[in-house]
N, C-alpha and C. Protein backbone atom coordinates (compact mmCIF):
# COMPACT_ATOMS: atom_id res chain seq x y z
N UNK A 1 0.82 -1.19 0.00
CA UNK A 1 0.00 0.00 0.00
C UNK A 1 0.86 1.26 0.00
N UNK A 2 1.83 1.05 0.60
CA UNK A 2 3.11 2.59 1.07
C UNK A 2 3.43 2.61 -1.20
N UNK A 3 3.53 1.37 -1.34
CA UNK A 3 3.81 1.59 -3.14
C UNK A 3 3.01 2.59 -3.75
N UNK A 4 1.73 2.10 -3.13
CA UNK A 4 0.66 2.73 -4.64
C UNK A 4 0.45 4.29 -3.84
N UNK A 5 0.75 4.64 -2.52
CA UNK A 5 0.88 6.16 -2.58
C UNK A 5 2.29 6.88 -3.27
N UNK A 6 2.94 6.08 -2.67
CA UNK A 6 4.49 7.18 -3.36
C UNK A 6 4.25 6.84 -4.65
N UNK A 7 3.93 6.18 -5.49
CA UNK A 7 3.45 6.08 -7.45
C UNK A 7 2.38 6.89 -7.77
N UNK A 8 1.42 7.83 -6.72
CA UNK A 8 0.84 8.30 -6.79
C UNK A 8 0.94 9.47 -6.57
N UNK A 9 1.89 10.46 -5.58
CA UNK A 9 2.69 11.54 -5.27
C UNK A 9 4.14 11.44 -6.91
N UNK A 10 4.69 10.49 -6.75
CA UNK A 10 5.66 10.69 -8.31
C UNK A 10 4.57 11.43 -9.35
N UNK A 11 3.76 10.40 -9.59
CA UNK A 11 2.56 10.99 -10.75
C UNK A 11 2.25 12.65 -10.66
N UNK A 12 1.58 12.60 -9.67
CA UNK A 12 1.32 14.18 -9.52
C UNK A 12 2.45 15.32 -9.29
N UNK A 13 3.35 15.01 -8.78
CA UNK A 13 4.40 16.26 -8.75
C UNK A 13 5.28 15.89 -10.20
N UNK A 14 5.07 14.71 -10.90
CA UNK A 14 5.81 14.75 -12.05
C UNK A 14 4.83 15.53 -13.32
N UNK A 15 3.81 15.38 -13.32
CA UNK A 15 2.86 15.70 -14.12
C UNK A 15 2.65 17.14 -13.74
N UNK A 16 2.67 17.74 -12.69
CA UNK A 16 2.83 19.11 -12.86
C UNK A 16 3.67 19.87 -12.61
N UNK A 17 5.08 19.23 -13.24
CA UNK A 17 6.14 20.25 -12.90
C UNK A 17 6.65 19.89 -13.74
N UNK A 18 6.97 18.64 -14.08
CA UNK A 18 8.14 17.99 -15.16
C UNK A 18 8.24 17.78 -16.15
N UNK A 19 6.49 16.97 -16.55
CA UNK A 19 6.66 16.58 -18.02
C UNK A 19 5.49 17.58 -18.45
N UNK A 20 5.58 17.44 -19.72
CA UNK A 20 5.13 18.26 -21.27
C UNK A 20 3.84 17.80 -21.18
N UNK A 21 2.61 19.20 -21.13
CA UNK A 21 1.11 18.56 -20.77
C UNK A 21 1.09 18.35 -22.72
N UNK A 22 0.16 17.60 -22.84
CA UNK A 22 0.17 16.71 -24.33
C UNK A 22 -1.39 17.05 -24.51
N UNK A 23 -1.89 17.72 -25.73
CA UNK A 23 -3.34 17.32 -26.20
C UNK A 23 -4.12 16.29 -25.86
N UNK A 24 -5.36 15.92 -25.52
CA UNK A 24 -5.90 15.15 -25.69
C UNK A 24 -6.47 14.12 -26.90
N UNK A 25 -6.33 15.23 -28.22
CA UNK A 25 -6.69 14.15 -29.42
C UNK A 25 -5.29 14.30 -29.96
N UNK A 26 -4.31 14.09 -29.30
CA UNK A 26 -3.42 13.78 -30.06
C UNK A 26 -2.76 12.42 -30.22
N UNK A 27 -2.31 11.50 -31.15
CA UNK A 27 -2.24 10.34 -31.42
C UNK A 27 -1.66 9.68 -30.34
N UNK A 28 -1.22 8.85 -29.53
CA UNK A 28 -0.02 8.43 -28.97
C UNK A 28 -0.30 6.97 -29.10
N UNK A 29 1.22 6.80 -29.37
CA UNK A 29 1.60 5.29 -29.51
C UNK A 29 2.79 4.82 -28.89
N UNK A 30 2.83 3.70 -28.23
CA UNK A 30 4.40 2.84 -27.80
C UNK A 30 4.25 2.03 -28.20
N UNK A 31 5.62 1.36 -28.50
CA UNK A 31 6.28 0.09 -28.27
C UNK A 31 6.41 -0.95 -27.67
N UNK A 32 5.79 -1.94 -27.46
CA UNK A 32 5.96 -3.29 -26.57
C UNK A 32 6.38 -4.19 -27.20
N UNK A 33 7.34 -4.71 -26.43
CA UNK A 33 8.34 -5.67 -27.01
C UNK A 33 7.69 -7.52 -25.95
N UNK A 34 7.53 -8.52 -26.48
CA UNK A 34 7.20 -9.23 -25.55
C UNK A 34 7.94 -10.75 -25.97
N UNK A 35 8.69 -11.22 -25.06
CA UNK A 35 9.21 -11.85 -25.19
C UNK A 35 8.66 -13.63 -25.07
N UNK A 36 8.93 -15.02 -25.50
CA UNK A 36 8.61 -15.84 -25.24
C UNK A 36 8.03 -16.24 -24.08
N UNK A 37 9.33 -15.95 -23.46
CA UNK A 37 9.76 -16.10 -21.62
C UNK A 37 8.88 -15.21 -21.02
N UNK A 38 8.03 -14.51 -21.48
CA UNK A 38 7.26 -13.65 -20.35
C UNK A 38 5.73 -14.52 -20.25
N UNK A 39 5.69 -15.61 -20.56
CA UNK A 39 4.44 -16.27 -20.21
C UNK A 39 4.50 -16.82 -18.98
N UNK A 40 2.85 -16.71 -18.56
CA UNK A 40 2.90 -17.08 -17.60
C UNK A 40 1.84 -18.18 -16.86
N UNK A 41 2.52 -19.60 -17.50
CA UNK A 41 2.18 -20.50 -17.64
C UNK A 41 2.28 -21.63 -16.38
N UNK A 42 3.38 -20.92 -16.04
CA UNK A 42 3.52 -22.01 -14.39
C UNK A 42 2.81 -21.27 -13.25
């Protein structure tokens, strides 16, 4: 629980100080790379 507040304080003091506010209709896309080995089968 102590995780999901401090990921939640990063978020907000990063989002309004740090990074670049972005349009809302603007496209965004990433990259995911996924490997064999990331199943999770056992």
């Amino acid at each position: 629980m102590i995780y999901y507040w401090l990921h939640l304080i990063y978020l907000y003091i990063g989002s309004n100080f740090f990074w670049k506010k972005i349009d809302l209709d603007s496209d965004l896309t990433r990259i995911r790379r996924v490997s064999i080995l990331d199943c999770d089968s056992l």
